[in-house]
Each structure stands twice: as C-alpha cells, then as structure tokens.
PDB file of N, CA and C in Angstrom:
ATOM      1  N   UNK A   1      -6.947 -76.048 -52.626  1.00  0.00           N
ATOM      2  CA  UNK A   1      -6.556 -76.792 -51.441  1.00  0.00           C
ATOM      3  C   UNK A   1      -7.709 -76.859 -50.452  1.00  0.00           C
ATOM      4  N   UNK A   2      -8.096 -75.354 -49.514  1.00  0.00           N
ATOM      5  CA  UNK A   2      -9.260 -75.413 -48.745  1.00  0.00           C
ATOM      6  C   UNK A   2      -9.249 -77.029 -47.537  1.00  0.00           C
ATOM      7  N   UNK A   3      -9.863 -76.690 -46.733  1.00  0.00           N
ATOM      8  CA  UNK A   3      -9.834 -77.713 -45.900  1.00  0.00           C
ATOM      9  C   UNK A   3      -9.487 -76.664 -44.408  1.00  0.00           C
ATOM     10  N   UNK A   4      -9.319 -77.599 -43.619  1.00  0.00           N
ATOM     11  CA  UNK A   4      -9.312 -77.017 -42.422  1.00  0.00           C
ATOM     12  C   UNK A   4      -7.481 -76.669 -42.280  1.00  0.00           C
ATOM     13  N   UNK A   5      -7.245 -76.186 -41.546  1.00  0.00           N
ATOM     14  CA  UNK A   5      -5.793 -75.995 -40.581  1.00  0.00           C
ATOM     15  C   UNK A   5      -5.925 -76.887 -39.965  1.00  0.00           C
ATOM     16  N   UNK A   6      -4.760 -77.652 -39.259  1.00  0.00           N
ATOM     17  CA  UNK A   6      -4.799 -78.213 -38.258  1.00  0.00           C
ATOM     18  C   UNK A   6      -3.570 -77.448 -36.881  1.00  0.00           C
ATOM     19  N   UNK A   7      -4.246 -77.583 -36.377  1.00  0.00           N
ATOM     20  CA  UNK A   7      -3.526 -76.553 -35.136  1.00  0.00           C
ATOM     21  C   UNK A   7      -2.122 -77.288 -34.515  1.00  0.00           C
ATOM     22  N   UNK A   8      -1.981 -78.814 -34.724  1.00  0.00           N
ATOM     23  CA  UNK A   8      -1.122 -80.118 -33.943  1.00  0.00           C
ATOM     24  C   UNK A   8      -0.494 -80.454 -34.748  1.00  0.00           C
ATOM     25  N   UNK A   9       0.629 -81.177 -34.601  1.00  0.00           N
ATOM     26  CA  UNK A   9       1.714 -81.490 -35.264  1.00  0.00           C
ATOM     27  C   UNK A   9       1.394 -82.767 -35.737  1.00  0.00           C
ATOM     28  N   UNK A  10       0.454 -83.391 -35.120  1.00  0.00           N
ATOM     29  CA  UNK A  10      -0.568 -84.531 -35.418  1.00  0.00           C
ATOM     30  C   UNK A  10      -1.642 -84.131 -36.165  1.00  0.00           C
ATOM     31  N   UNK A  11      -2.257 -84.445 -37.277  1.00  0.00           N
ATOM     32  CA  UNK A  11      -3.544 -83.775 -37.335  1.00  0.00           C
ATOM     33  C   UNK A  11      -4.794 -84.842 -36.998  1.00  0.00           C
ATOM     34  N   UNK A  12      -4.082 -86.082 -36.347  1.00  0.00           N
ATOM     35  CA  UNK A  12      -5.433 -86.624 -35.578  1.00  0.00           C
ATOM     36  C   UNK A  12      -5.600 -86.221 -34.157  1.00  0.00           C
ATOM     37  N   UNK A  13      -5.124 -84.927 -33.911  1.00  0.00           N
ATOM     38  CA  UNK A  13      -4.963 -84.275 -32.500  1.00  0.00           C
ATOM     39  C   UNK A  13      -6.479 -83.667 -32.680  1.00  0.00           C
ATOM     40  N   UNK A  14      -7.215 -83.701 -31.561  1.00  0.00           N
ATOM     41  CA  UNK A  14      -8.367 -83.017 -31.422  1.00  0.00           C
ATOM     42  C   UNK A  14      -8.345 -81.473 -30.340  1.00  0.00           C
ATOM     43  N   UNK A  15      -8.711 -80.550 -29.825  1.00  0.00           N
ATOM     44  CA  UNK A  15      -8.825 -80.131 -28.629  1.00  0.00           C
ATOM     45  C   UNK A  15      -8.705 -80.555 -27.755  1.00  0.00           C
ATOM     46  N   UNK A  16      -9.312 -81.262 -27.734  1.00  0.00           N
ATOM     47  CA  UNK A  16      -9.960 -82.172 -26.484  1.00  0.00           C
ATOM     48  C   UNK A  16      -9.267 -83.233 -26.104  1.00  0.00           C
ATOM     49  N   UNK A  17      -8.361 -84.024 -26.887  1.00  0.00           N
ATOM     50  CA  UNK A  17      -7.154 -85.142 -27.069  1.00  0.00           C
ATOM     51  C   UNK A  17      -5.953 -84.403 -26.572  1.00  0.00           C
ATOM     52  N   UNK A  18      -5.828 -83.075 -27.318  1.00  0.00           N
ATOM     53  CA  UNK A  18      -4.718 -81.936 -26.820  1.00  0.00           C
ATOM     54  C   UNK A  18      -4.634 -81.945 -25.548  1.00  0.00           C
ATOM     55  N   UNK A  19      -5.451 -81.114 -25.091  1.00  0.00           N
ATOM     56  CA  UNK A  19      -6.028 -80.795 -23.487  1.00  0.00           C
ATOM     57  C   UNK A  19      -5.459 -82.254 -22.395  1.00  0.00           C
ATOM     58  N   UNK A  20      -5.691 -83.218 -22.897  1.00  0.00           N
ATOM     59  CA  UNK A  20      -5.154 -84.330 -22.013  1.00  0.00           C
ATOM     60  C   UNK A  20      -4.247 -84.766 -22.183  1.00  0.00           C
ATOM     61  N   UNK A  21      -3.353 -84.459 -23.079  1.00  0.00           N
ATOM     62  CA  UNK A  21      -1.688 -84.764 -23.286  1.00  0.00           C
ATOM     63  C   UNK A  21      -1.447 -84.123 -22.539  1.00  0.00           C
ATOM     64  N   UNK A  22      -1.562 -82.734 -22.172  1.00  0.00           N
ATOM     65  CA  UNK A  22      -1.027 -81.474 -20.988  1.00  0.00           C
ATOM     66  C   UNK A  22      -1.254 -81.588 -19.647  1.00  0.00           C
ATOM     67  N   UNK A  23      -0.530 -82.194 -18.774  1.00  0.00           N
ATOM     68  CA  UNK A  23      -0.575 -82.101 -17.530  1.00  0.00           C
ATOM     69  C   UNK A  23      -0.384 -80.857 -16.487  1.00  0.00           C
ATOM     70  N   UNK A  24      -1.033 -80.138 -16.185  1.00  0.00           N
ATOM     71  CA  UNK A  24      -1.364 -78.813 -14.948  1.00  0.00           C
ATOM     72  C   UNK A  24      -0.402 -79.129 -13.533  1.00  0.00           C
ATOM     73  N   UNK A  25       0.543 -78.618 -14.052  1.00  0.00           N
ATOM     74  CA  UNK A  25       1.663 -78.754 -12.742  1.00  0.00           C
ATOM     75  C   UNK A  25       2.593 -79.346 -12.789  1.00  0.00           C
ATOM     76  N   UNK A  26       2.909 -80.384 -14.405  1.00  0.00           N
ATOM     77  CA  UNK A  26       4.386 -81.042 -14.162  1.00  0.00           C
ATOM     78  C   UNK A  26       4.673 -81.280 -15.503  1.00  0.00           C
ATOM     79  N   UNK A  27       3.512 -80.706 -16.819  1.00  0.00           N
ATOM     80  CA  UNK A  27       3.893 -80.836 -18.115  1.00  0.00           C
ATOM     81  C   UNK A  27       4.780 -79.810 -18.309  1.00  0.00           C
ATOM     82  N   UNK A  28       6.049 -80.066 -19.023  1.00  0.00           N
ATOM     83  CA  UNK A  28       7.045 -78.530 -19.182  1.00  0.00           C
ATOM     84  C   UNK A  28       7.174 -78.101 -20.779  1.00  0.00           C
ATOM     85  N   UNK A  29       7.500 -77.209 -20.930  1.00  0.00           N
ATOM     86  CA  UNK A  29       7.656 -76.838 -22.287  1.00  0.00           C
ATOM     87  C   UNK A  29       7.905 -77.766 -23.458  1.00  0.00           C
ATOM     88  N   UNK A  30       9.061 -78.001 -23.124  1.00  0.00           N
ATOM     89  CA  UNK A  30       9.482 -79.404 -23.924  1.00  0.00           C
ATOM     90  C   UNK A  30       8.510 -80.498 -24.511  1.00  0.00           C
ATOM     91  N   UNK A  31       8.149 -80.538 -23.036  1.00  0.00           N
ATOM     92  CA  UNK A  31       7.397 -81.898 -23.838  1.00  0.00           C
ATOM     93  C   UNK A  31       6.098 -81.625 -24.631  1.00  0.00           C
ATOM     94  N   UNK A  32       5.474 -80.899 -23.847  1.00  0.00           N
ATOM     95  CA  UNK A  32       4.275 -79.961 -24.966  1.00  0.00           C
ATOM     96  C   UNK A  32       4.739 -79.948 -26.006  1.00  0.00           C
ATOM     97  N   UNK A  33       5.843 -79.058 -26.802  1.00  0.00           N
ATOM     98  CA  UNK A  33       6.499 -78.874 -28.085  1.00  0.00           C
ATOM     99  C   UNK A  33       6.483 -80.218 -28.506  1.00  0.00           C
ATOM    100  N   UNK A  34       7.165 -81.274 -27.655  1.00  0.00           N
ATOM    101  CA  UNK A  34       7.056 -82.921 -28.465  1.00  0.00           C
ATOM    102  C   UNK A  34       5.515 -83.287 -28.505  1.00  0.00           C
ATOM    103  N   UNK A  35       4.568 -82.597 -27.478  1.00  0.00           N
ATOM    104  CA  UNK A  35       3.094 -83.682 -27.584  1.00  0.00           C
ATOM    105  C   UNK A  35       2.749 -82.825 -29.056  1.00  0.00           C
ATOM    106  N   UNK A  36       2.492 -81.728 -29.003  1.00  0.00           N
ATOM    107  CA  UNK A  36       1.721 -80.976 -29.910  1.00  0.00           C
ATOM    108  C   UNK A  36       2.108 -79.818 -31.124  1.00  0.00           C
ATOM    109  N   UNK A  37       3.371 -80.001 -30.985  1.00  0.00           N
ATOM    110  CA  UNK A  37       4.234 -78.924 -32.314  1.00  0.00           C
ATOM    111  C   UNK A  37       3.987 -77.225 -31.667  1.00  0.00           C
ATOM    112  N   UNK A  38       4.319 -76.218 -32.475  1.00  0.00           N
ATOM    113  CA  UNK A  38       4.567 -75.376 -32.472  1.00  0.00           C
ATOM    114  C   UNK A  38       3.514 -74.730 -32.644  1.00  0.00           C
ATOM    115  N   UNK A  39       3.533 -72.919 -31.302  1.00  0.00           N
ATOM    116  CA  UNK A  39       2.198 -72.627 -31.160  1.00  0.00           C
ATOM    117  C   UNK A  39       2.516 -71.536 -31.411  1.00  0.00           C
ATOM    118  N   UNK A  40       1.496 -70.325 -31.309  1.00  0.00           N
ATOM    119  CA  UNK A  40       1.569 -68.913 -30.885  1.00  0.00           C
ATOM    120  C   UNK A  40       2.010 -68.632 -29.701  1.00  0.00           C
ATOM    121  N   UNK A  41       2.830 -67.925 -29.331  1.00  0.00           N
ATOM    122  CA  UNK A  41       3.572 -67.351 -27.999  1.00  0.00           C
ATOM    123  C   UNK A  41       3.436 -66.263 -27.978  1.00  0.00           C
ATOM    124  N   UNK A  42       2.866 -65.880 -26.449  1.00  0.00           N
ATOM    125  CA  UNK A  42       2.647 -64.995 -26.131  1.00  0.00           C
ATOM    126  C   UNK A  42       3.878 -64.603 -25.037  1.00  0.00           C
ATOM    127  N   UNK A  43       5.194 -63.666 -24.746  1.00  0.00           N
ATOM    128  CA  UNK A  43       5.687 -63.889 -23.586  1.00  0.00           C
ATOM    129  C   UNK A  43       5.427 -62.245 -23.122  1.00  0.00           C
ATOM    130  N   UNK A  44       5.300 -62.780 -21.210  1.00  0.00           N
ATOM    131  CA  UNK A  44       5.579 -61.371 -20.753  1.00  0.00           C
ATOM    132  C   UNK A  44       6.782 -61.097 -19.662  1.00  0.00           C
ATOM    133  N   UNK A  45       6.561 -60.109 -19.153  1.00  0.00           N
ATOM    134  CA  UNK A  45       7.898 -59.482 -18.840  1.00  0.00           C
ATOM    135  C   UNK A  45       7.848 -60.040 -17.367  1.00  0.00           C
ATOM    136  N   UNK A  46       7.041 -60.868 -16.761  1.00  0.00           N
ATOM    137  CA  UNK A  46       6.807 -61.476 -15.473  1.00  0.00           C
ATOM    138  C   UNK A  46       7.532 -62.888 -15.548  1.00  0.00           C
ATOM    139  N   UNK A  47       7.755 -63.256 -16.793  1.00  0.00           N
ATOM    140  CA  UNK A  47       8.119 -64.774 -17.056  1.00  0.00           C
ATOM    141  C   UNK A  47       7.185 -65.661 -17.390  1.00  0.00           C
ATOM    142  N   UNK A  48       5.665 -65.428 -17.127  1.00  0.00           N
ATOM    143  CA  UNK A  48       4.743 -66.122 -17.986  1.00  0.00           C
ATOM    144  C   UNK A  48       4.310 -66.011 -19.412  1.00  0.00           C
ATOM    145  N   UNK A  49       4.367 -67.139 -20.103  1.00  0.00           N
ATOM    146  CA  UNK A  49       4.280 -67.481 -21.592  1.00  0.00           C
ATOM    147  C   UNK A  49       2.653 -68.095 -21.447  1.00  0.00           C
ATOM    148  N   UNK A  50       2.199 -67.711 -22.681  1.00  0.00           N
ATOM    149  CA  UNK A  50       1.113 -68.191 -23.108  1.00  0.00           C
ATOM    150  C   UNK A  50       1.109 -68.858 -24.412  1.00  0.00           C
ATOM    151  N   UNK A  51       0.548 -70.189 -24.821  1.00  0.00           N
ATOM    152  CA  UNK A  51       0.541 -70.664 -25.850  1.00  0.00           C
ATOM    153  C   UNK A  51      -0.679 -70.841 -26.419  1.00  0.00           C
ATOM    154  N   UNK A  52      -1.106 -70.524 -27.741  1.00  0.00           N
ATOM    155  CA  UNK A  52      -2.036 -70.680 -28.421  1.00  0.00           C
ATOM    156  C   UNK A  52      -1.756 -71.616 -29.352  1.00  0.00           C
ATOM    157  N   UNK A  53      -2.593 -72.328 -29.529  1.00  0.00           N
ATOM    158  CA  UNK A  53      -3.440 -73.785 -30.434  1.00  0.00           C
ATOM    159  C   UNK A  53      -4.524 -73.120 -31.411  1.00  0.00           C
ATOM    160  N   UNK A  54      -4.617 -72.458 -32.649  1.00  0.00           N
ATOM    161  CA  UNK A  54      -5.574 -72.257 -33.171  1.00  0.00           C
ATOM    162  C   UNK A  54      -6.362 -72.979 -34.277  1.00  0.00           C
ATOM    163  N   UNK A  55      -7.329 -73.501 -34.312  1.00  0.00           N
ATOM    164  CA  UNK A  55      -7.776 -74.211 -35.684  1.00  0.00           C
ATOM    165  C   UNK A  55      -7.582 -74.341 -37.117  1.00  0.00           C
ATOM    166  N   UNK A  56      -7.945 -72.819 -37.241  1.00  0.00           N
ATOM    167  CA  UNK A  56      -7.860 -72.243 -38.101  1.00  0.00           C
ATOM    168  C   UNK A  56      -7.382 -70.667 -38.001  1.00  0.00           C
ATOM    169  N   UNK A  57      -6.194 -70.573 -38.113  1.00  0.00           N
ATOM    170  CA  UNK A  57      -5.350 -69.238 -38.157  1.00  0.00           C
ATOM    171  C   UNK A  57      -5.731 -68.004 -38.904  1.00  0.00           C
ATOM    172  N   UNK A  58      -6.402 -68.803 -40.099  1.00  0.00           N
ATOM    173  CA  UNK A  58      -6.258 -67.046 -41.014  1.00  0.00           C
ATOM    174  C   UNK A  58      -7.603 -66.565 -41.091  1.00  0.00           C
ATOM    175  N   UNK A  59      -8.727 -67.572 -40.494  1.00  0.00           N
ATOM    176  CA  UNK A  59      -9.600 -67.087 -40.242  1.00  0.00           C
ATOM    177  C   UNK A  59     -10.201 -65.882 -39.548  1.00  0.00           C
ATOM    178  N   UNK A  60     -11.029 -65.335 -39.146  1.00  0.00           N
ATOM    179  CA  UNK A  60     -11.280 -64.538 -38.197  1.00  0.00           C
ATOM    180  C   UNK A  60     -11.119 -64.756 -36.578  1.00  0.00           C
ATOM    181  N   UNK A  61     -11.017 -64.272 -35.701  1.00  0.00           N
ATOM    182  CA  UNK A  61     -10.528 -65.186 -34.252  1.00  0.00           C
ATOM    183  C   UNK A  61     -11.808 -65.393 -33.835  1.00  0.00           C
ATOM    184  N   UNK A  62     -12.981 -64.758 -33.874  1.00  0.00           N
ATOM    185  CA  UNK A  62     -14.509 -65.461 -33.241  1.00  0.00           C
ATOM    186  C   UNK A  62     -14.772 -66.766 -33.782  1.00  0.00           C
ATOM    187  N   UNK A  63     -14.566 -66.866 -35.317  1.00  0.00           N
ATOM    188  CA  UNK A  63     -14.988 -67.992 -35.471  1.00  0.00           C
ATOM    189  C   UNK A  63     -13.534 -69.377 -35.246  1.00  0.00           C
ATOM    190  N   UNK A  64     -12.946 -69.128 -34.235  1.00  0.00           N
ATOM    191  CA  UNK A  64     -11.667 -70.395 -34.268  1.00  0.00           C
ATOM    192  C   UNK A  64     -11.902 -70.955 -32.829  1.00  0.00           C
ATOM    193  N   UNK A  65     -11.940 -72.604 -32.716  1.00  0.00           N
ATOM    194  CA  UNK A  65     -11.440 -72.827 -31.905  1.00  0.00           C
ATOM    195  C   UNK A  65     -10.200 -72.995 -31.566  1.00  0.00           C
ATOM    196  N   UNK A  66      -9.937 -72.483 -30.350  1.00  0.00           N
ATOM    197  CA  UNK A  66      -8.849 -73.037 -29.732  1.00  0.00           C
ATOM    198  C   UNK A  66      -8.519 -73.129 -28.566  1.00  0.00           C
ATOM    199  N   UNK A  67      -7.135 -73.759 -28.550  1.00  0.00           N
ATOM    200  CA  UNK A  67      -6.606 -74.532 -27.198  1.00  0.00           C
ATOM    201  C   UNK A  67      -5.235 -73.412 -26.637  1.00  0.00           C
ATOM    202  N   UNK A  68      -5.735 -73.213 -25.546  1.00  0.00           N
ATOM    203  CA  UNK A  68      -4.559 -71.932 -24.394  1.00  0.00           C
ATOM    204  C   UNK A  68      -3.900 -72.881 -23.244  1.00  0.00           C
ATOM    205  N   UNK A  69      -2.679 -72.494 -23.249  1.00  0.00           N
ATOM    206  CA  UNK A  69      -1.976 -72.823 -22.285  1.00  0.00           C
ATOM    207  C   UNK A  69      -0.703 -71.692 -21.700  1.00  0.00           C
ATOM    208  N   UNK A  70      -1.128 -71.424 -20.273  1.00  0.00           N
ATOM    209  CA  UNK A  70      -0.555 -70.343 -19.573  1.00  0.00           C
ATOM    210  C   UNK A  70       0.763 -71.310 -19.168  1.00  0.00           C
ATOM    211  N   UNK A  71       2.024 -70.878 -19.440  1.00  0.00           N
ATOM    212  CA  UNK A  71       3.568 -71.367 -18.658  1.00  0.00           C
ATOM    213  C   UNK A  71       3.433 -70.479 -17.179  1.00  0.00           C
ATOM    214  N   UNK A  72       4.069 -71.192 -16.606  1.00  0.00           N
ATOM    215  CA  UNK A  72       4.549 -70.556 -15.366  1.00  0.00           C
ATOM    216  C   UNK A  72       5.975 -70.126 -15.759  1.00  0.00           C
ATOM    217  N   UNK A  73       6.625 -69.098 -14.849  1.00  0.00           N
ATOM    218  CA  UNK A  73       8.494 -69.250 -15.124  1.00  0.00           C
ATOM    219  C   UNK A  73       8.943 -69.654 -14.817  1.00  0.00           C
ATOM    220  N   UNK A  74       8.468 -71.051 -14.461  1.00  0.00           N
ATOM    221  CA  UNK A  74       9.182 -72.048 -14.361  1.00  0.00           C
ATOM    222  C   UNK A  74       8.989 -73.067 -15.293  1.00  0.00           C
ATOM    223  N   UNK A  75       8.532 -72.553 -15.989  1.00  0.00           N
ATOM    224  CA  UNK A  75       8.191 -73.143 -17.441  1.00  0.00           C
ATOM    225  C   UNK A  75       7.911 -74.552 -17.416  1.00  0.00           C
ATOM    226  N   UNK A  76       6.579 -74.895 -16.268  1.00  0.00           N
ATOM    227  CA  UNK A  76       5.232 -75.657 -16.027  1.00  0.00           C
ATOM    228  C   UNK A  76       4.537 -75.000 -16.174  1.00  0.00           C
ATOM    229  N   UNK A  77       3.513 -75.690 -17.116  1.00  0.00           N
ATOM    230  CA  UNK A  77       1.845 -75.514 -17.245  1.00  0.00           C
ATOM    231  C   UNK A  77       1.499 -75.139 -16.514  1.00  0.00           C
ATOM    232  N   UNK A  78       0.564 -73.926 -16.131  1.00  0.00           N
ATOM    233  CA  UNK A  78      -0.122 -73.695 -14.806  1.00  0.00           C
ATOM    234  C   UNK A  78      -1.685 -73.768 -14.870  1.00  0.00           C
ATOM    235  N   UNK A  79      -2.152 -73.252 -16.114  1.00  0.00           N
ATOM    236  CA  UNK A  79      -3.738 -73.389 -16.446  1.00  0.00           C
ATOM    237  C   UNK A  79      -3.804 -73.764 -17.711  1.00  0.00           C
ATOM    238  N   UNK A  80      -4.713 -74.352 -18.387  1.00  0.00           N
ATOM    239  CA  UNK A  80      -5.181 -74.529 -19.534  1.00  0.00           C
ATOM    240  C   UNK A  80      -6.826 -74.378 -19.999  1.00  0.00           C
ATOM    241  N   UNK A  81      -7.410 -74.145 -21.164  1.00  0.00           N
ATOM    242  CA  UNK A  81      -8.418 -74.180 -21.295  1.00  0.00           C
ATOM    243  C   UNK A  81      -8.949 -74.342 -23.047  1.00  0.00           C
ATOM    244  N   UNK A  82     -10.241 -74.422 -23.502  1.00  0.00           N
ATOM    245  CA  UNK A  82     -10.389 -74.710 -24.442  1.00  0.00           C
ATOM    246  C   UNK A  82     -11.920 -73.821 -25.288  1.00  0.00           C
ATOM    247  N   UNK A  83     -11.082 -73.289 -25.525  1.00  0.00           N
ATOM    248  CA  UNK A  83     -12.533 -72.262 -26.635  1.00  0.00           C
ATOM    249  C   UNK A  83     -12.964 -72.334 -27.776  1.00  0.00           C
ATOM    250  N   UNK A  84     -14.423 -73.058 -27.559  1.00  0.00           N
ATOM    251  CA  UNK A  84     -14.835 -73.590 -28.881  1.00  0.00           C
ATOM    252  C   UNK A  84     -15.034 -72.406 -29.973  1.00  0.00           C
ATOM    253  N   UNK A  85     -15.353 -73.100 -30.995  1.00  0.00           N
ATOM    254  CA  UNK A  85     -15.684 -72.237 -31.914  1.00  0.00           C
ATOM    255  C   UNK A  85     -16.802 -71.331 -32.183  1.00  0.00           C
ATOM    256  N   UNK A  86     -17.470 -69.872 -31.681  1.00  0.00           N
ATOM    257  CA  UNK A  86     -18.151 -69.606 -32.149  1.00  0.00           C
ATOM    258  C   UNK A  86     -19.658 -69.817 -33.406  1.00  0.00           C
ATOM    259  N   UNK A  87     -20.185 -69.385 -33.302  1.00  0.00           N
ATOM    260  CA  UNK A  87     -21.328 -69.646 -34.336  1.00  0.00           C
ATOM    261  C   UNK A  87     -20.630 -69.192 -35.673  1.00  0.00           C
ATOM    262  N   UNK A  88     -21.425 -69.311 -36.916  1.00  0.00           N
ATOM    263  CA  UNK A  88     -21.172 -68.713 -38.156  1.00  0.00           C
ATOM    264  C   UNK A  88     -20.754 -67.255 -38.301  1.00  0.00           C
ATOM    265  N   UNK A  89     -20.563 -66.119 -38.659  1.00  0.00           N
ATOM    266  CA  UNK A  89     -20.394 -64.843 -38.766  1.00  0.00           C
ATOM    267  C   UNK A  89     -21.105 -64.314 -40.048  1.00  0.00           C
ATOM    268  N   UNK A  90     -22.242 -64.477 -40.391  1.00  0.00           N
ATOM    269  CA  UNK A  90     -22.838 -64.480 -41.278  1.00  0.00           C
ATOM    270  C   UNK A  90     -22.837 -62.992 -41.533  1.00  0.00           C
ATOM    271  N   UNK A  91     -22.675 -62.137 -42.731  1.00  0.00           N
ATOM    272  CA  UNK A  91     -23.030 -60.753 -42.764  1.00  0.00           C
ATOM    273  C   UNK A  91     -24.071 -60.262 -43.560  1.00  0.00           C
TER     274      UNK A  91
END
C-alpha cells in the first residue's frame, strides 16, 4: 500500500487549506468535524479540548506535520496553528 496518511476527511485537504476552513472565534465543533473529519482529542478537566490533525500517524511525531486546534468550553476555536514537518531522522 505505502503512501502517505491523509490527516482530512478530504484528502485534497492541505494544512494550510485546513487552517482556513477554521475560523478563531466562531468556528464550533461541529462544523470542524463537517470541514475536516475526525481528529485526536485531547480533553481537560478545565473544559478545553485540543484537536490534532496528523499527517502521518504511525510515524514518529518529529517527523509529522500537523494541524492543532485548541476548543474553548464553549466549544469555539480559540487558537490554531500549524507544525511543519521536521527534517529526515536519519540514524
């Protein structure tokens, strides 16, 4: 098989295409789940959720990009950001 993961429920979703479907202050859970499918969740005991977007999952985490998005508990977007991929990990 081999090939990449795709992190989006789209796989012509880029990072960077991601990142601008998500609006900072009025995108809500929901619709994220409709822009971009199903992520890693992080929840804590404050009411903020964190969602992870990873490239490639089973990889190692230095070498993945990916796309973060902090919930508020009010379950709006509050920050987002985008971490490219590292260099090679050559050993």
């Amino acid at each position: 098989m081999g090939g990449a993961t795709h992190p989006f429920r789209d796989p012509g979703l880029t990072m960077q295409t991601a990142s601008e479907a998500v609006a900072i202050g009025t995108s809500s859970k929901q619709e994220v789940m409709a822009a971009l499918g199903p992520a890693t969740v992080v929840r804590f005991d404050s009411g903020y959720e964190v969602w992870v977007y990873r490239k490639n999952p089973l990889r190692s985490e230095a070498a993945n990009a990916e796309f973060v998005i902090l919930f508020a508990p009010s379950g709006i977007v509050k920050k987002t950001r985008i971490r490219p991929a590292y260099g090679r990990q050559d050993l």
